[in-house]
Protein backbone atom coordinates (compact mmCIF):
# COMPACT_ATOMS: atom_id res chain seq x y z
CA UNK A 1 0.00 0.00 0.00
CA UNK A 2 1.38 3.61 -1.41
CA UNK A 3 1.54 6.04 1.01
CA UNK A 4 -1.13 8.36 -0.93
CA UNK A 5 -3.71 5.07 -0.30
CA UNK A 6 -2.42 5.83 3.31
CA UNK A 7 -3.07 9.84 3.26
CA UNK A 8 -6.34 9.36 1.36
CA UNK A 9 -7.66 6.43 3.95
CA UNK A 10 -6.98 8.93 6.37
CA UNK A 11 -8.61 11.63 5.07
CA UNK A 12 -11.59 9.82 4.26
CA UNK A 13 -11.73 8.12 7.75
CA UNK A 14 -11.03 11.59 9.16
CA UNK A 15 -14.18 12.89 6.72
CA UNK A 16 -16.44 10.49 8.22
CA UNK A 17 -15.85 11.46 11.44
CA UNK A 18 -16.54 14.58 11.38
CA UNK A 19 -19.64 14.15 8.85
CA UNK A 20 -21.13 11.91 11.68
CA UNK A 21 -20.74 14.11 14.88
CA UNK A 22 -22.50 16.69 12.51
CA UNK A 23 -26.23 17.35 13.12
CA UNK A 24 -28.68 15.78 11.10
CA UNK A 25 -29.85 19.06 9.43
CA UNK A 26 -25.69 19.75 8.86
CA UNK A 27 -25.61 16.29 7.66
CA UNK A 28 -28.70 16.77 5.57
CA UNK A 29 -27.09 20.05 3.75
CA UNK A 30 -23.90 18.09 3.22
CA UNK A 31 -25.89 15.28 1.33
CA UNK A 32 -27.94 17.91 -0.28
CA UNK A 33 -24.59 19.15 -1.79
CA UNK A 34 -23.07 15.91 -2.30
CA UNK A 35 -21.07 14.00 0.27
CA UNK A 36 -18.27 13.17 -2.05
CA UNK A 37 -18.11 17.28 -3.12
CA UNK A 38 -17.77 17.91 0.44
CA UNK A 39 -14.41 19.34 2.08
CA UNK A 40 -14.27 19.86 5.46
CA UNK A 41 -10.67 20.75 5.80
CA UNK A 42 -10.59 23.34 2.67
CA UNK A 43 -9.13 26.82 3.98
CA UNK A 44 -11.86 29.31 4.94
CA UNK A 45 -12.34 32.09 2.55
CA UNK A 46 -9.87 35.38 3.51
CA UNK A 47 -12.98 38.33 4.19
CA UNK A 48 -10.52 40.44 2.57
CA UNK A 49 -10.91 38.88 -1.03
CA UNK A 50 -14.53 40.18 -0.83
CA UNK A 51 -13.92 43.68 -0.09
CA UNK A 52 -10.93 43.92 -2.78
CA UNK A 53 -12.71 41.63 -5.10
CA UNK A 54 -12.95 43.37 -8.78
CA UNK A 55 -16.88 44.05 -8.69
CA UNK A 56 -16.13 45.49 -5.48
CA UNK A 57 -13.77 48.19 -6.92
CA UNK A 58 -16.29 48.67 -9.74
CA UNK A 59 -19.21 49.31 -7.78
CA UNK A 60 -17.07 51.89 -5.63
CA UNK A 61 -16.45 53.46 -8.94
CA UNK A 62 -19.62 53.81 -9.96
CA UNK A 63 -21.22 54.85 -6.73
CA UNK A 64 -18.18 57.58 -6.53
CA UNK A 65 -19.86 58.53 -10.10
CA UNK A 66 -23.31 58.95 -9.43
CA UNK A 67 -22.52 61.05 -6.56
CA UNK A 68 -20.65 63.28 -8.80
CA UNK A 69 -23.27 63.19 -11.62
CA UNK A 70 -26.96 62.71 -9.78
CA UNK A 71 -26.74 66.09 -8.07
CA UNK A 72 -27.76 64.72 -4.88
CA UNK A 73 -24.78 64.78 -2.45
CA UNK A 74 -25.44 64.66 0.79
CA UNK A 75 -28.27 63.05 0.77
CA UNK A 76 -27.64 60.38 -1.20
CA UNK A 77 -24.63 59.54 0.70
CA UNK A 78 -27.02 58.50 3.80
CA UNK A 79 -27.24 55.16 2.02
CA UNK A 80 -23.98 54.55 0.72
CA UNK A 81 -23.73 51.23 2.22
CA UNK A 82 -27.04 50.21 0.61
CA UNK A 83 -26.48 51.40 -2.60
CA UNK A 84 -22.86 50.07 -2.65
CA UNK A 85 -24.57 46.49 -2.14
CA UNK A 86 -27.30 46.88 -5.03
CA UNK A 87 -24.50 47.67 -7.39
CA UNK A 88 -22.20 45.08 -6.01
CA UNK A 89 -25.15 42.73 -6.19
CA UNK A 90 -26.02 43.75 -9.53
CA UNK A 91 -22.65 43.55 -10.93
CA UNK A 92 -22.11 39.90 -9.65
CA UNK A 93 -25.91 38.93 -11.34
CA UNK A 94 -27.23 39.03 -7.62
CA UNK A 95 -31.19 38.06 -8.23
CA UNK A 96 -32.17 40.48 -5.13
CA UNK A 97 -30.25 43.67 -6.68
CA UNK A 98 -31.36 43.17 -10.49
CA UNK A 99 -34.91 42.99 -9.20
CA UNK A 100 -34.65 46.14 -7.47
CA UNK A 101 -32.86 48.04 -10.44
CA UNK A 102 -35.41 46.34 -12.53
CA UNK A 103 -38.42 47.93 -10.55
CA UNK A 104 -36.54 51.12 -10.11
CA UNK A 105 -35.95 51.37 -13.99
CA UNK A 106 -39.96 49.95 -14.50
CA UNK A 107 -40.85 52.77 -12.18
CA UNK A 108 -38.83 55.67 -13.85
CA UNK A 109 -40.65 54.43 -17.03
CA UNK A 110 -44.16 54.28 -15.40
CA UNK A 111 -43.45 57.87 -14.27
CA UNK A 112 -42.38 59.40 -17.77
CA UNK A 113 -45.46 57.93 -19.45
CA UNK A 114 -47.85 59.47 -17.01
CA UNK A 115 -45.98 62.69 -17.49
CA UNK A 116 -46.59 63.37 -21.58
């Protein structure tokens, strides 16, 4: 027996372990997902890669921009956060954030038609 057969019975037993001191609705996700897809001893995700993350810098961008271009300063600024997170959203084909731009654009349009 090769010592990867050695690592890899380990790991497995190792796996099984911790699958079964899981739970059941942690064990039910896991199966949900696929037991043999699940890795329990992958690295955790660095927070950092989030905030620094491309769409990140792009919806900073653009937020920057519409507070230059929308005229509404101050206020608008109130909800940076949120409207940071629609963009964001948006930008990474969040389902949340391209229903609210949807309405907001459907709304716009509703307005204008009333208007003429």
């Amino acid at each position: 027996m090769s010592q990867k057969d050695i690592d890899r019975e380990e790991y497995e037993r190792r796996k099984k372990a911790i699958f079964e001191s899981m739970s059941k609705r942690g064990q039910e996700r896991i199966l949900k997902m696929g037991y043999e897809n699940w890795d329990p001893f992958q690295e955790p995700k660095d927070p950092r890669e989030r905030i620094f993350a491309s769409s990140a810098r792009k919806a900073a961008m653009l937020l920057r921009e519409f507070y230059e271009t929308s005229g509404l300063g101050e206020p608008a600024m109130a909800y940076q956060r949120e409207l940071f997170e629609i963009i964001r959203g948006f930008l990474d084909g969040d389902f949340r954030s391209r229903t609210i731009v949807s309405l907001c654009c459907w709304i716009d349009q509703r307005i204008k038609e009333r208007e003429l």
